[in-house]
Every structure is written in structure tokens, then in C-alpha cells.
PDB file of N, CA and C in Angstrom:
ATOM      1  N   UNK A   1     -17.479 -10.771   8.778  1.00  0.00           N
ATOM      2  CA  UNK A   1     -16.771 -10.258   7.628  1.00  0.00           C
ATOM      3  C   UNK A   1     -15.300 -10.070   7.992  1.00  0.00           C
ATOM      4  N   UNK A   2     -14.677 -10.071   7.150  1.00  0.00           N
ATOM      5  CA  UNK A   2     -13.064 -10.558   7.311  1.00  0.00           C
ATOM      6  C   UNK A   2     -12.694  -8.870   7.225  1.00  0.00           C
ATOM      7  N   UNK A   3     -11.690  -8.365   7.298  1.00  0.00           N
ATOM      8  CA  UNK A   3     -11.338  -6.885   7.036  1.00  0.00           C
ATOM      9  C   UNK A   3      -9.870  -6.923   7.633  1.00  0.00           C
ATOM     10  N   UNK A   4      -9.505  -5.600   6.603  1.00  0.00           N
ATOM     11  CA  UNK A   4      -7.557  -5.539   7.506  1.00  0.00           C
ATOM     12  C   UNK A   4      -7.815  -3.655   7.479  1.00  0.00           C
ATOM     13  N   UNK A   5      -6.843  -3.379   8.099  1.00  0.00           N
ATOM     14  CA  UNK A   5      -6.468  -1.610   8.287  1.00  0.00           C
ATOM     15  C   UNK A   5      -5.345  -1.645   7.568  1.00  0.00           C
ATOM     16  N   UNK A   6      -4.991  -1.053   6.980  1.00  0.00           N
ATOM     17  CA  UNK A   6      -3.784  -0.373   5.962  1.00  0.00           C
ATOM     18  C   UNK A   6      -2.491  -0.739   6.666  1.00  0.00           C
ATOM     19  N   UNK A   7      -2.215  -0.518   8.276  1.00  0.00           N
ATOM     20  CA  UNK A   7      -1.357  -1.162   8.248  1.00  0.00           C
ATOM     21  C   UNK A   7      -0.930  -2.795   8.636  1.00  0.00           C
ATOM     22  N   UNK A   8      -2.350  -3.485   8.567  1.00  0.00           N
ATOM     23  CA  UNK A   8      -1.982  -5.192   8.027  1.00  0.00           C
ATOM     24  C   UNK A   8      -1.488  -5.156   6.466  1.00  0.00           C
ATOM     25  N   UNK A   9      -2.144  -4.350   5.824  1.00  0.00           N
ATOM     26  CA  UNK A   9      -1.502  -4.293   4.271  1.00  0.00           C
ATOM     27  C   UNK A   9      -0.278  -3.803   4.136  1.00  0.00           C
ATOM     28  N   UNK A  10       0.459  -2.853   4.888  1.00  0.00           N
ATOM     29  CA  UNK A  10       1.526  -2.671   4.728  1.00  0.00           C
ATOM     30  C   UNK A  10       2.489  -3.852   4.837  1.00  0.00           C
ATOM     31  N   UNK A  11       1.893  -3.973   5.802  1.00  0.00           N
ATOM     32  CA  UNK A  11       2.861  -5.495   6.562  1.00  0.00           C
ATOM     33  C   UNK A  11       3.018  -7.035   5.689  1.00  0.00           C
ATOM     34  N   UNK A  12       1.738  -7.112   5.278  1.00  0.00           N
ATOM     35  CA  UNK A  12       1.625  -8.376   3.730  1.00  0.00           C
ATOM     36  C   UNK A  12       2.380  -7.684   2.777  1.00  0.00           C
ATOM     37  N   UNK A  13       2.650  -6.731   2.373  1.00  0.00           N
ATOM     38  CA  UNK A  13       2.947  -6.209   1.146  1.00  0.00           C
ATOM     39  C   UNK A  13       4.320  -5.977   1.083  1.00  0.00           C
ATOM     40  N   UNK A  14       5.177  -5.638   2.533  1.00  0.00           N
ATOM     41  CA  UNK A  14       6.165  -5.107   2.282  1.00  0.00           C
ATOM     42  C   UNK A  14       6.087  -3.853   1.899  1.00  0.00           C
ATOM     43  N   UNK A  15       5.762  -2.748   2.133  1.00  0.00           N
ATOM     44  CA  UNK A  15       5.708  -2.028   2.012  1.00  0.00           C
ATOM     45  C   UNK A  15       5.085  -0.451   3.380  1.00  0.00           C
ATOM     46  N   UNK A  16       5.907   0.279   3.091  1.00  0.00           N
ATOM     47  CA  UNK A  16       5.493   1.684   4.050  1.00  0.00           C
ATOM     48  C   UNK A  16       3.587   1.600   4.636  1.00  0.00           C
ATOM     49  N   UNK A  17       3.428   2.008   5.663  1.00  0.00           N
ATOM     50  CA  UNK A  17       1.977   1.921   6.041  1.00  0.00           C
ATOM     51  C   UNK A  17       1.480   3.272   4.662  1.00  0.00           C
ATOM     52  N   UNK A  18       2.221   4.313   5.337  1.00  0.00           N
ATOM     53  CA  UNK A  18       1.624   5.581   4.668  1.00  0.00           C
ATOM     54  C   UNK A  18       1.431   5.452   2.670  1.00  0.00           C
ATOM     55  N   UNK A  19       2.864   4.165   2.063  1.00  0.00           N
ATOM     56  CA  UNK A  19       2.251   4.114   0.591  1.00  0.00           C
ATOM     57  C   UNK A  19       0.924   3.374   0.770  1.00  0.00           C
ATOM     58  N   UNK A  20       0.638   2.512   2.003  1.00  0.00           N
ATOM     59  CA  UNK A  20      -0.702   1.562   1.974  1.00  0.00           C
ATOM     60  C   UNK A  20      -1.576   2.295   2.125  1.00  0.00           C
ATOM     61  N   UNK A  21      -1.848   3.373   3.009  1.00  0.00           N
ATOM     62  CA  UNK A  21      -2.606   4.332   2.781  1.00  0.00           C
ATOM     63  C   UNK A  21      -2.964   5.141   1.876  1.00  0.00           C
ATOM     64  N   UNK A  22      -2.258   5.352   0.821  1.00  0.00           N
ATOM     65  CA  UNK A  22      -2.313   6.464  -0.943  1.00  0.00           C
ATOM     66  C   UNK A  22      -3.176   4.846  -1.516  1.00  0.00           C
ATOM     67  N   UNK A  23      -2.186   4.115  -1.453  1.00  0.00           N
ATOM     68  CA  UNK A  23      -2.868   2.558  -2.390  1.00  0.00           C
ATOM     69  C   UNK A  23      -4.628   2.418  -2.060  1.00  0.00           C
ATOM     70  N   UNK A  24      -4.931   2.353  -0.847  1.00  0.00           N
ATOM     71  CA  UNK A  24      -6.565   1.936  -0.384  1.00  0.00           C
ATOM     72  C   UNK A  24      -6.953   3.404  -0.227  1.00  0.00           C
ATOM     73  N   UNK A  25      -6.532   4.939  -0.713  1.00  0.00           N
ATOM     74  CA  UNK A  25      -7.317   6.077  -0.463  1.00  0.00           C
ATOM     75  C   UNK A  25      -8.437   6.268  -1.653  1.00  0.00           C
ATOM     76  N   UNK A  26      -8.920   4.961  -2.540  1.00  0.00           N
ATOM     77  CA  UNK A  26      -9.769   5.485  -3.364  1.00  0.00           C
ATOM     78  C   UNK A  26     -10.971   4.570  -2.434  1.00  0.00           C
ATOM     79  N   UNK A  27     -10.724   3.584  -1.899  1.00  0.00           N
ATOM     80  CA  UNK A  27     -11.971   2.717  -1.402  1.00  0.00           C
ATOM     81  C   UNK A  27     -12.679   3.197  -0.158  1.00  0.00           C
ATOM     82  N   UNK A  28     -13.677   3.093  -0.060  1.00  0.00           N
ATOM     83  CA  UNK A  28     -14.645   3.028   1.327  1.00  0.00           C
ATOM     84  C   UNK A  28     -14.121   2.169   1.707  1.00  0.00           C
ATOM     85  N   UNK A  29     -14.122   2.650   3.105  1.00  0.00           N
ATOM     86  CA  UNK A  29     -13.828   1.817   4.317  1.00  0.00           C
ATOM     87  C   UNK A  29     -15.534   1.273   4.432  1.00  0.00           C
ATOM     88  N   UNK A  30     -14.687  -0.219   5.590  1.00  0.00           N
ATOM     89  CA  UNK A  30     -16.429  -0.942   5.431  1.00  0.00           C
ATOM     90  C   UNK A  30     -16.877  -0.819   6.917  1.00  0.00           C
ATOM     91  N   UNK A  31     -15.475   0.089   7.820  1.00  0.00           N
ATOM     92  CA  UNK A  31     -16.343   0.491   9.132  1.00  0.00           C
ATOM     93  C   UNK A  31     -14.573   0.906   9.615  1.00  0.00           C
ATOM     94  N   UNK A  32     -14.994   0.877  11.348  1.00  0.00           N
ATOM     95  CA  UNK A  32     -13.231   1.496  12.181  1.00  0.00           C
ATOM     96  C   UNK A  32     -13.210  -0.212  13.214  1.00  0.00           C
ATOM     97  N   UNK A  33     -12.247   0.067  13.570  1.00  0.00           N
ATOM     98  CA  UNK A  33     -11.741  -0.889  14.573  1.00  0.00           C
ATOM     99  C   UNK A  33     -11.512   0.119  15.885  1.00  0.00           C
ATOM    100  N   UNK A  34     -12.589  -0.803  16.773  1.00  0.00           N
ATOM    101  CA  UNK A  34     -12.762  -0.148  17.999  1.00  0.00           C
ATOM    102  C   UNK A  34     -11.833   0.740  18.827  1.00  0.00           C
ATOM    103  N   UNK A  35     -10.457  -0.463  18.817  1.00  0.00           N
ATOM    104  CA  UNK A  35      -9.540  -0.399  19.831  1.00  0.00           C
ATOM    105  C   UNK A  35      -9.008   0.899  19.226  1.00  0.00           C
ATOM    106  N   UNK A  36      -8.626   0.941  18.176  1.00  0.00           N
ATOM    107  CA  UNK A  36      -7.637   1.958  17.529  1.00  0.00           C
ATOM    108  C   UNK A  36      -8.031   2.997  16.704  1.00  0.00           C
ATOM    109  N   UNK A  37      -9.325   3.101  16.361  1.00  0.00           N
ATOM    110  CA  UNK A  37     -10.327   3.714  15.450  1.00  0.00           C
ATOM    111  C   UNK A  37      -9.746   3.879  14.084  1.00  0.00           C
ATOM    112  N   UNK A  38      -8.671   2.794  13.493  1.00  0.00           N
ATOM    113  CA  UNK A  38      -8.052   2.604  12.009  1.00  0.00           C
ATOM    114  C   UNK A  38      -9.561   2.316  11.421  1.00  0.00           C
ATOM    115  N   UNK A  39      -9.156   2.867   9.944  1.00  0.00           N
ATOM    116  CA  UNK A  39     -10.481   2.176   8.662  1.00  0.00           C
ATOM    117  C   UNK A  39      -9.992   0.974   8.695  1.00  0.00           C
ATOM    118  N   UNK A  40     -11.393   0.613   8.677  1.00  0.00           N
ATOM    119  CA  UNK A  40     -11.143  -1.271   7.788  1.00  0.00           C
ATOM    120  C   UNK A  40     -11.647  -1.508   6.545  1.00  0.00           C
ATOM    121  N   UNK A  41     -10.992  -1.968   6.059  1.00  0.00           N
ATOM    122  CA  UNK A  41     -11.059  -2.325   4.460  1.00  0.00           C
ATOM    123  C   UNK A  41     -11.282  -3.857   4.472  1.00  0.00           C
ATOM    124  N   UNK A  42     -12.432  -4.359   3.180  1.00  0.00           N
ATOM    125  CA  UNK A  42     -12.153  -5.472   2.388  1.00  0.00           C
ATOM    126  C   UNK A  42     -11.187  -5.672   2.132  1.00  0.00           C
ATOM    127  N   UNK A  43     -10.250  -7.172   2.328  1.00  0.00           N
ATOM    128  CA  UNK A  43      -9.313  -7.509   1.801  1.00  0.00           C
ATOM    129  C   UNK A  43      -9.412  -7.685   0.282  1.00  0.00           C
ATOM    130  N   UNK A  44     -10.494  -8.328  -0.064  1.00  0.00           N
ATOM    131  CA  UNK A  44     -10.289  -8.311  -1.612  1.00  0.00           C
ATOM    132  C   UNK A  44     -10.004  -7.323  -2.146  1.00  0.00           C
ATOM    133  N   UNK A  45     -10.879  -6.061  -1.942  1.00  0.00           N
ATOM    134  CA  UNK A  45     -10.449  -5.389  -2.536  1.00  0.00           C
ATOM    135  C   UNK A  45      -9.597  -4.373  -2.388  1.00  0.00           C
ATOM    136  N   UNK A  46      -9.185  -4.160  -1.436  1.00  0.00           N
ATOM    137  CA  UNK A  46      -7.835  -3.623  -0.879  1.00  0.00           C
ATOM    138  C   UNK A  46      -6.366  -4.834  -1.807  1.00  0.00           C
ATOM    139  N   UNK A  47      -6.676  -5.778  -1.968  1.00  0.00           N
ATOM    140  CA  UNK A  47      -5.569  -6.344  -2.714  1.00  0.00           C
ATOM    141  C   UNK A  47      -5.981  -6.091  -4.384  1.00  0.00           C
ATOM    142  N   UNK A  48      -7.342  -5.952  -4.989  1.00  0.00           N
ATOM    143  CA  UNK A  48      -7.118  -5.208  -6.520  1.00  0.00           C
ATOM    144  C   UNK A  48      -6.618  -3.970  -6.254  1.00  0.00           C
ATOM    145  N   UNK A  49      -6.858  -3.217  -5.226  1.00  0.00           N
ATOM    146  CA  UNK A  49      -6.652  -1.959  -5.222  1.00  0.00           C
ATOM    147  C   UNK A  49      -4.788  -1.644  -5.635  1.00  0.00           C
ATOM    148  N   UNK A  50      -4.398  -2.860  -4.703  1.00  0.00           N
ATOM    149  CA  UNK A  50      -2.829  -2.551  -4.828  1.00  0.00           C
ATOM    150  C   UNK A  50      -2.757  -3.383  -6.481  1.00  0.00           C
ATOM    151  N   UNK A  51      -3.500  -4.054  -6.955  1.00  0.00           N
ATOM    152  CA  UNK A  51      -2.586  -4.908  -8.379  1.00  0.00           C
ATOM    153  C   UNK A  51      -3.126  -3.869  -9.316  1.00  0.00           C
ATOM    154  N   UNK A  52      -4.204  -2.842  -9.104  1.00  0.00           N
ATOM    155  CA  UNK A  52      -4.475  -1.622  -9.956  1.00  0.00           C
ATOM    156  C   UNK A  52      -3.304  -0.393  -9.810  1.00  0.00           C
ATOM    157  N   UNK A  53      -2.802  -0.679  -9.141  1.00  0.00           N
ATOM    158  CA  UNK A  53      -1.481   0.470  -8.668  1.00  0.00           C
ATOM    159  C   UNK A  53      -0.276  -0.017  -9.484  1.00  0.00           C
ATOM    160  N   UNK A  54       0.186   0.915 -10.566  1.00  0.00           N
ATOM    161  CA  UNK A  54       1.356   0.855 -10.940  1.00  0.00           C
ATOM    162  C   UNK A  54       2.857   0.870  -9.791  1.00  0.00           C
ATOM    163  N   UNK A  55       3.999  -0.257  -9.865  1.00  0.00           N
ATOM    164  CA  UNK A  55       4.904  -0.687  -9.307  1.00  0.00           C
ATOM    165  C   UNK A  55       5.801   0.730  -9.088  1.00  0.00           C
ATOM    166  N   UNK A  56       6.698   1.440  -8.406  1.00  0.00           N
ATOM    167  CA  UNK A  56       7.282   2.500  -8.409  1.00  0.00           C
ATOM    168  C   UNK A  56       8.108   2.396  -9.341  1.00  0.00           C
ATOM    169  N   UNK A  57       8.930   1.463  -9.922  1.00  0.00           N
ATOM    170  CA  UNK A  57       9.781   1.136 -11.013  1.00  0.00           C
ATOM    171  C   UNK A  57      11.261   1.823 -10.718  1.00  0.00           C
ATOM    172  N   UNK A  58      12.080   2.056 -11.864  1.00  0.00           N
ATOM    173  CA  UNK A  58      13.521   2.474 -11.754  1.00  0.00           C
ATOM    174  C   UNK A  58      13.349   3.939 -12.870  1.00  0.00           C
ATOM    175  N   UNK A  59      14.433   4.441 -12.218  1.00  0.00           N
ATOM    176  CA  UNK A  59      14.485   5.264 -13.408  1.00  0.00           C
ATOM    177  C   UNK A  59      15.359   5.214 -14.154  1.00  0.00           C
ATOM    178  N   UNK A  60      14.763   6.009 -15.449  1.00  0.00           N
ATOM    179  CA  UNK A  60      16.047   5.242 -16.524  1.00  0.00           C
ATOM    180  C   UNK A  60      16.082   6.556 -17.053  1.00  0.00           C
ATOM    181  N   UNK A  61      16.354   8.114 -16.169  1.00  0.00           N
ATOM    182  CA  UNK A  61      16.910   9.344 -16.927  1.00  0.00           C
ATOM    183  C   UNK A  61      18.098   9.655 -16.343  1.00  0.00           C
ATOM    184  N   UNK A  62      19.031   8.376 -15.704  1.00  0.00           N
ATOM    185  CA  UNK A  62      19.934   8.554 -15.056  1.00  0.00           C
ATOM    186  C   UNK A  62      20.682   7.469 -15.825  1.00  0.00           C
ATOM    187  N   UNK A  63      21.946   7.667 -15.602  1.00  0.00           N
ATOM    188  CA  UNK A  63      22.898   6.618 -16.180  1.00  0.00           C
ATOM    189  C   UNK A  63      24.066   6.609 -14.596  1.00  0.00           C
ATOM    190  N   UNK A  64      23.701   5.415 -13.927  1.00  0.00           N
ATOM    191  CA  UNK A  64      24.945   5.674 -13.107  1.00  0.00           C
ATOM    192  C   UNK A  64      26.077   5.334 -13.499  1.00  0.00           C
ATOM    193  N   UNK A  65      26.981   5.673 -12.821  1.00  0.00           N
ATOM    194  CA  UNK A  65      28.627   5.882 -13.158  1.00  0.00           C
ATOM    195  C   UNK A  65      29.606   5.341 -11.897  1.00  0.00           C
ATOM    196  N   UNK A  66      30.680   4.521 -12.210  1.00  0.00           N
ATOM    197  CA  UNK A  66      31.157   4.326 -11.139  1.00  0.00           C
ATOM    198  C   UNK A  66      32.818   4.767 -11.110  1.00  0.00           C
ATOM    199  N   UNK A  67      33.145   5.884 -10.353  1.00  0.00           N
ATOM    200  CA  UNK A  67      34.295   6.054 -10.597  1.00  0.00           C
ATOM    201  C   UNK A  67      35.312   5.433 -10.941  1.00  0.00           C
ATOM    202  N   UNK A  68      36.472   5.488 -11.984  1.00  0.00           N
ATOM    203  CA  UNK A  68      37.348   4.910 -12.284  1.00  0.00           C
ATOM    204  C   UNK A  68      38.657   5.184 -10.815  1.00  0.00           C
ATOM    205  N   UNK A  69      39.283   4.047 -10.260  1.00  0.00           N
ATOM    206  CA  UNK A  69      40.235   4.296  -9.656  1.00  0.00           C
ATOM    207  C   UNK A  69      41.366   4.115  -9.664  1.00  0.00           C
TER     208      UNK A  69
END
């Protein structure tokens, strides 16, 4: 069986280990990895997990401004 730890997903994703960790904290792990005792996750579904995760986006209650000089 194929499997990654959160931080191979960080690393595909571009993204922080610790957001990869909030992203895969709803799934069972499908066991640990010896060396390091990380969870291992299904890749499949460790990758719906992240396309079920809303994008952090921008905010738009700010208007930036750039000083006049």
C-alpha cells in the first residue's frame, strides 16, 4: 500500500507541514512509519482531503493604500 506523512504533503502542496497537518486532522491514519513514528495517510485521500479544504483566499475588508509622494 502506497502512503505519505503530512510532511510529504506539505512538500507536494507547497505548503506549511503544520497547515498539512489541520488539512489530514479529520482522517485515520492507515498506520506510523517505523523510522520516525509520523501517521501515514492514504494518498488519495489525503489529496480529497486537501480539494475539500477551502483555499485561505485574500481579504477584501481592507483597502490598501499606497502613499502619495
Amino acid at each position: 500500500m502506497n502512503t505519505v506523512t503530512a510532511r510529504e504533503c506539505a512538500e507536494q502542496w507547497g505548503i506549511s507541514p503544520a497547515r498539512a497537518r489541520r488539512i489530514l486532522a479529520p482522517l485515520a491514519p492507515v498506520g506510523r512509519d517505523l523510522a520516525t513514528a509520523a501517521m501515514l495517510y492514504d494518498p488519495e485521500q489525503a489529496q480529497a482531503a486537501r480539494d475539500a479544504m477551502p483555499g485561505q483566499g485574500a481579504r477584501t475588508d481592507r483597502k490598501l493604500t499606497v502613499p502619495e509622494t
